[in-house]
Protein backbone atom coordinates (compact mmCIF):
# COMPACT_ATOMS: atom_id res chain seq x y z
CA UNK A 1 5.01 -22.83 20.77
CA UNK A 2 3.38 -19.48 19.75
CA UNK A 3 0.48 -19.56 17.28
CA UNK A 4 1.72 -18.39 13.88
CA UNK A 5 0.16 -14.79 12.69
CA UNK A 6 -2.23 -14.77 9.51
CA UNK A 7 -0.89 -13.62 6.86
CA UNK A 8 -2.61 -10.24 7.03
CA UNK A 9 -1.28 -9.25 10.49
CA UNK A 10 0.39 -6.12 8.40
CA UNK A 11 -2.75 -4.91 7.59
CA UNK A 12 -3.90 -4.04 11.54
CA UNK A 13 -2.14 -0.91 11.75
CA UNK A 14 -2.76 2.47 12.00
CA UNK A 15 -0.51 3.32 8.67
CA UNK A 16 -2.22 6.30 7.26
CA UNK A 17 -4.36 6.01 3.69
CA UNK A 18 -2.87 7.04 0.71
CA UNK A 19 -4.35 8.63 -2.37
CA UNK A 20 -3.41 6.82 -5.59
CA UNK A 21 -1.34 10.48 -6.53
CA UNK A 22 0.70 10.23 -2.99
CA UNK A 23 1.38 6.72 -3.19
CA UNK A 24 2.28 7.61 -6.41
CA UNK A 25 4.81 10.46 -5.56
CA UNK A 26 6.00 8.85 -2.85
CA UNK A 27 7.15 5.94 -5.53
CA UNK A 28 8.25 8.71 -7.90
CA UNK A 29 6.09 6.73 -9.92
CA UNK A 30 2.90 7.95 -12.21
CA UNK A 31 -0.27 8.14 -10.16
CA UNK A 32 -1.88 5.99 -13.19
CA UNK A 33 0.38 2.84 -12.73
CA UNK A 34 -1.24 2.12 -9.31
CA UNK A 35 -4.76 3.34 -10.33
CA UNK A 36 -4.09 0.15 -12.86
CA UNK A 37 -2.73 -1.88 -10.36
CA UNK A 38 -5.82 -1.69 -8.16
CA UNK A 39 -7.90 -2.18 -11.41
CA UNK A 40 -6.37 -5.62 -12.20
CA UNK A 41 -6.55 -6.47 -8.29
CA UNK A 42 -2.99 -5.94 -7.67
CA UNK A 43 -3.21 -3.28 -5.12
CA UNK A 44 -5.74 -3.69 -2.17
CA UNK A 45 -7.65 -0.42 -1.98
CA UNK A 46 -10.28 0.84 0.39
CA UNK A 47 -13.15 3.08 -0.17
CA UNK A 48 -15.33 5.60 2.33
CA UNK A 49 -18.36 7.24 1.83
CA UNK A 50 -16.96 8.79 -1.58
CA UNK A 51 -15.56 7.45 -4.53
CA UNK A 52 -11.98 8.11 -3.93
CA UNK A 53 -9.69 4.74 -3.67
CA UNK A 54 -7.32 4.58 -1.22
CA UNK A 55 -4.05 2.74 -0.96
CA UNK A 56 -1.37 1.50 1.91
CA UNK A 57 2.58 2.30 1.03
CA UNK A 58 3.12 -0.44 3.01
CA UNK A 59 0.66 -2.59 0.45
CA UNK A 60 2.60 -1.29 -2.35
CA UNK A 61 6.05 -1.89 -0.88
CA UNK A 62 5.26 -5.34 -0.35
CA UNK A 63 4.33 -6.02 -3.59
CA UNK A 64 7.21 -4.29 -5.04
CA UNK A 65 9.57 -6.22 -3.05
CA UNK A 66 10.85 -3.21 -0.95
CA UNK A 67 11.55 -2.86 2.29
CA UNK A 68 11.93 -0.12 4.63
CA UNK A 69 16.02 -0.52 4.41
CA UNK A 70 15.97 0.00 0.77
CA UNK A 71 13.65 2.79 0.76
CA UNK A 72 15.96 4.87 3.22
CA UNK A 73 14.45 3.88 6.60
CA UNK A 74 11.33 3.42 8.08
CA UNK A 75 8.72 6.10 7.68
């Protein structure tokens, strides 16, 4: 029997990093509803060099409940 994956296996991709404004406008959503999101710890986010927070879609959808069938397709 195959070992079951972590929970995180969605993470190890190479799914591009998001800005909180195209996450944002990609949800047709206001860019401030995920900056709060990440605030509370809602969102995971990751941060470079700068200060700029970045975000997964995938992340997002997940917590949202969506999937890639409801969304129109996979991207």
């Amino acid at each position: 029997m195959p070992a079951p994956l972590p929970l995180n296996s969605h993470l190890h991709t190479t799914e591009p990093l998001l800005t909180f404004r195209q996450a944002a406008a990609r949800l047709g959503i206001p860019y401030w509803k995920i900056q709060r999101a990440a605030q509370i710890g809602l969102v995971p986010t990751t941060t470079f060099l700068n200060s700029r927070r970045y975000v997964r879609f995938s992340e997002i959808e997940l917590i949202l409940g969506r999937s890639p069938a409801q969304r129109g397709g996979a991207s």
